[in-house]
C-alpha atoms as a PDB file:
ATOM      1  CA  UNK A   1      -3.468   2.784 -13.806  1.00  0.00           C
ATOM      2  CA  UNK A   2      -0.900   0.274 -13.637  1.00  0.00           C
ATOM      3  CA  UNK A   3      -1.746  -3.332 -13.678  1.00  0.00           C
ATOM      4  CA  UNK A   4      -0.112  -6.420 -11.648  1.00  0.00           C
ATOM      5  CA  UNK A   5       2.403  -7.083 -15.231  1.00  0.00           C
ATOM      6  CA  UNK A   6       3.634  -3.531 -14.256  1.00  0.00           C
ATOM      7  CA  UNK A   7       6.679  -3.083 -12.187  1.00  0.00           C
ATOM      8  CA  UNK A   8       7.711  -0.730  -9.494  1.00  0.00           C
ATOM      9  CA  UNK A   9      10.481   1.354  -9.914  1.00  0.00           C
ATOM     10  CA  UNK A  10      12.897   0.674  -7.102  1.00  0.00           C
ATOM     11  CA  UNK A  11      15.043   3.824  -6.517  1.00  0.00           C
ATOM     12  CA  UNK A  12      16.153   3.460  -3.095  1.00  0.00           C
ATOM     13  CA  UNK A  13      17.395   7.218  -1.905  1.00  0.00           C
ATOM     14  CA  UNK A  14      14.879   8.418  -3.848  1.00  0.00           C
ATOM     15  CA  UNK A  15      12.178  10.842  -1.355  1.00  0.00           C
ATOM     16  CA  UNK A  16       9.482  12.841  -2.687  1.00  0.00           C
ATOM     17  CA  UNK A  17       6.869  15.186  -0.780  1.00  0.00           C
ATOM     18  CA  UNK A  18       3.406  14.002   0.305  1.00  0.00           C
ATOM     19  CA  UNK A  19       0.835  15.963  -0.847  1.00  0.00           C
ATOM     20  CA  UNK A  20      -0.667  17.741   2.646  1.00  0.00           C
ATOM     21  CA  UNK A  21      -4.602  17.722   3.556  1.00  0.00           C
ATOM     22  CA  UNK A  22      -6.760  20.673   4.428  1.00  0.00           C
ATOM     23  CA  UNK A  23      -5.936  19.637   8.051  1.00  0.00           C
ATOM     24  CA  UNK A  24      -2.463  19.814   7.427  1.00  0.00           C
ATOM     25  CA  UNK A  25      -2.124  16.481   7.973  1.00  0.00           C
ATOM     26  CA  UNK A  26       0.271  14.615   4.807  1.00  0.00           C
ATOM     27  CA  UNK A  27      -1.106  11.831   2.879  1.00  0.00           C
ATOM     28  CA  UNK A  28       1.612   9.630   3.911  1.00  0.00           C
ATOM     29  CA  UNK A  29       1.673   6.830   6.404  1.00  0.00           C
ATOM     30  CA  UNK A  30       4.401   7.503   9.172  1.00  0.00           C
ATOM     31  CA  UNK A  31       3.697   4.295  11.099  1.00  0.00           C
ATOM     32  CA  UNK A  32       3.744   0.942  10.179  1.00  0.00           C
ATOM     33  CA  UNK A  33       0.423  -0.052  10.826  1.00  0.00           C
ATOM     34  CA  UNK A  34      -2.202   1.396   7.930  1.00  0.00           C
ATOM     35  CA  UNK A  35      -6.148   0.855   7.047  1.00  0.00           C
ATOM     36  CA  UNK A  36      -7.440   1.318   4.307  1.00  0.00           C
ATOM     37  CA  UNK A  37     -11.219   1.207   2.824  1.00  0.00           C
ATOM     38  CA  UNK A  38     -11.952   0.118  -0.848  1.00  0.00           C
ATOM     39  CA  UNK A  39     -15.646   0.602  -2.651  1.00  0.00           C
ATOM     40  CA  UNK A  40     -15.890  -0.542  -5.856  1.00  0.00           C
ATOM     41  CA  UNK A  41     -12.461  -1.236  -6.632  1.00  0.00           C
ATOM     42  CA  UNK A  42     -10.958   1.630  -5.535  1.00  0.00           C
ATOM     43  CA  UNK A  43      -9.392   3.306  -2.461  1.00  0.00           C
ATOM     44  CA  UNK A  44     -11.627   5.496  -0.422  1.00  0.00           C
ATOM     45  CA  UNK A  45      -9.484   6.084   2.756  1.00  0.00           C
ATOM     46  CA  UNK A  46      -6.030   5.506   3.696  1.00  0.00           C
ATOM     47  CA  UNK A  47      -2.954   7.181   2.793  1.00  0.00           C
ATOM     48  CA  UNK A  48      -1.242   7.495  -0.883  1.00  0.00           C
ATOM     49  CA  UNK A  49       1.866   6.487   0.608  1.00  0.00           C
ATOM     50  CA  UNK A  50       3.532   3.976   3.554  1.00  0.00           C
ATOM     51  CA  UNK A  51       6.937   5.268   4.651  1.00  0.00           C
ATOM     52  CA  UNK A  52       9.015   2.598   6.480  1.00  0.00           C
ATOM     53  CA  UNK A  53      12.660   1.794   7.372  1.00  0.00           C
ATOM     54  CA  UNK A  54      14.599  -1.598   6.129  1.00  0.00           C
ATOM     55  CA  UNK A  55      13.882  -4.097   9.268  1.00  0.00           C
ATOM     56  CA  UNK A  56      10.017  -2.363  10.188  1.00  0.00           C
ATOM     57  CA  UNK A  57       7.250  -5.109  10.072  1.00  0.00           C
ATOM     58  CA  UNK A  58       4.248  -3.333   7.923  1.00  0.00           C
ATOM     59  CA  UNK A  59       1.050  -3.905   8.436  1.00  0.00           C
ATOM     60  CA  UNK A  60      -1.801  -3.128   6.364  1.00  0.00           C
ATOM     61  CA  UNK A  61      -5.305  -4.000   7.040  1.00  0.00           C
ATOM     62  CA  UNK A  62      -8.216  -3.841   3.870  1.00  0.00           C
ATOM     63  CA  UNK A  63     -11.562  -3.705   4.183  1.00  0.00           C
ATOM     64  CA  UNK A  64     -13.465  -3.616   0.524  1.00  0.00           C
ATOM     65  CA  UNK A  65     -17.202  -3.639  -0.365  1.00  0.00           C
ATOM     66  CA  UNK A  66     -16.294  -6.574  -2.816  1.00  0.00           C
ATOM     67  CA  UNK A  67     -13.983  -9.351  -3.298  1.00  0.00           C
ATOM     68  CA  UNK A  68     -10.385  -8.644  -4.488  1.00  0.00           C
ATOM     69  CA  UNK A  69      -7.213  -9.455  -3.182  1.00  0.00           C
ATOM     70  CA  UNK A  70      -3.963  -7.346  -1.868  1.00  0.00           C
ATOM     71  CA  UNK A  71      -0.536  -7.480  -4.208  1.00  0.00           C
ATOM     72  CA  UNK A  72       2.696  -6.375  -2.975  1.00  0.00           C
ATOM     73  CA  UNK A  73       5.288  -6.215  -5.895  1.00  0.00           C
ATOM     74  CA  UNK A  74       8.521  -6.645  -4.445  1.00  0.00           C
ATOM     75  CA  UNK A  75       7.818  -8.695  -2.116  1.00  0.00           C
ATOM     76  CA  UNK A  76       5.626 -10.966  -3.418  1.00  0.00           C
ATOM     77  CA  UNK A  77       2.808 -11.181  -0.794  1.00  0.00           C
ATOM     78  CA  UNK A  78      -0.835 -11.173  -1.289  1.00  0.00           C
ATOM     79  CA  UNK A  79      -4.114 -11.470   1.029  1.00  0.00           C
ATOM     80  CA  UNK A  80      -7.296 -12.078  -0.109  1.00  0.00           C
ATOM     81  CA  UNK A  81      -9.807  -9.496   0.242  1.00  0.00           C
ATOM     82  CA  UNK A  82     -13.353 -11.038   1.577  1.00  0.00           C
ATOM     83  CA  UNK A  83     -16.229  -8.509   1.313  1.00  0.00           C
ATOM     84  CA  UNK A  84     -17.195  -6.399   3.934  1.00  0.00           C
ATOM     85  CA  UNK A  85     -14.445  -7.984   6.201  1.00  0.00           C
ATOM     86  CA  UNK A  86     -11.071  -6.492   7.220  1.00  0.00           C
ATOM     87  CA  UNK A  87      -7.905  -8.551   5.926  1.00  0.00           C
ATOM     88  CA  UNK A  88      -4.259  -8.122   7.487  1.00  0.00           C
ATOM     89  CA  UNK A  89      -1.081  -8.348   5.467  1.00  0.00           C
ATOM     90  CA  UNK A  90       1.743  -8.273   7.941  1.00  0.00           C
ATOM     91  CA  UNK A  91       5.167  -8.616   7.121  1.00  0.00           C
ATOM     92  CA  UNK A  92       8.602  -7.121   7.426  1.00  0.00           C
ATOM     93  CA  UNK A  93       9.845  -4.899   5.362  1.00  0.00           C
ATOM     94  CA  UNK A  94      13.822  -6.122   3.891  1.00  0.00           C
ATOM     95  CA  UNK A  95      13.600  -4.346   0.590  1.00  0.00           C
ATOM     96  CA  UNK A  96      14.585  -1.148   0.253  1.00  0.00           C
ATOM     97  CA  UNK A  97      13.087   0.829  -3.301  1.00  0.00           C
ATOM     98  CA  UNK A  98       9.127   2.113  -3.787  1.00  0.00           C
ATOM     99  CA  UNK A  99       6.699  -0.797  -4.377  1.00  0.00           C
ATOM    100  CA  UNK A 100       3.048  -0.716  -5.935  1.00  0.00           C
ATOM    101  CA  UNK A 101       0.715  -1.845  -3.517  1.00  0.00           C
ATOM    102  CA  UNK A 102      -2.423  -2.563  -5.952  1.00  0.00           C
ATOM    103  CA  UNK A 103      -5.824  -4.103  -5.935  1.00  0.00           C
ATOM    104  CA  UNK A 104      -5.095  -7.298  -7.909  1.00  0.00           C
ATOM    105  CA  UNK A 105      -8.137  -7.993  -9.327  1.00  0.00           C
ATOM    106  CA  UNK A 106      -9.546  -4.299 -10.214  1.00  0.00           C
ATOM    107  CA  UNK A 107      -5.899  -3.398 -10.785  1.00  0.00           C
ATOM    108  CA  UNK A 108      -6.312  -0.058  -8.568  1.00  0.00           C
ATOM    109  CA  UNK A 109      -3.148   1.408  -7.369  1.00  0.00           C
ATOM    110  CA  UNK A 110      -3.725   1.312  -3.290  1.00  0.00           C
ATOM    111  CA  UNK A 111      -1.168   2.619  -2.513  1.00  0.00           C
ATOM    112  CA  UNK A 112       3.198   3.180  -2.826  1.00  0.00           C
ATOM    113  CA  UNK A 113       5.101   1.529  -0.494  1.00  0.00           C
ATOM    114  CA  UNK A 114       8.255   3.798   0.629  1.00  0.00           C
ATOM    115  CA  UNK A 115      11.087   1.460   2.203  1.00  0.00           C
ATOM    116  CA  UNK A 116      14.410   3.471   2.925  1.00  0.00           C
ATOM    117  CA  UNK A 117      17.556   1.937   4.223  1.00  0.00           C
END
């Protein structure tokens, strides 16, 4: 489990396969707008990975059974997680590489964010 002292590796180019569902559905995100649902520190729902182009505004809405609060590495951006309330962190995506999107306080992976060129 890596913690917020822990970088992402930033390997723009780089792809890899999502792992698909019993639906067939893939566990990554192909749209820029993503929920997720945390109990207990951890991520219950929502996919393992975002994939966006350079220039796409993300958006990525939390809603956790306890307090915590949203870390972007790469980017720098956090939003504070009130219980049982949704939270919104919305910006636009400039950097391309893989970034850690983690739980700050628990230190949870949520989940990898994919940013291509």
């Amino acid at each position: 489990m890596a913690g917020c002292g822990a970088e992402s590796t930033n390997t723009p180019g780089t792809t890899s396969d999502a792992s698909s569902s019993p639906t067939g559905e893939t566990d990554a995100a192909s749209a820029a707008a993503v929920s997720f649902t945390v109990e207990g520190g951890e991520r219950v729902s929502g996919p393992e990975q975002i994939d966006v182009a350079v220039g796409e505004t993300v958006a990525i809405e939390v809603t956790s059974d306890t307090a915590d609060e949203v870390h972007v590495h790469g980017y720098n951006k956090t939003v504070a997680l009130p219980p049982g309330e949704p939270a919104t962190l919305e910006f636009d995506a400039a950097i391309a590489g893989v970034w850690e999107i983690e739980l700050h306080d628990s230190g949870a992976l949520l989940t990898e964010l994919r940013v291509t060129p």
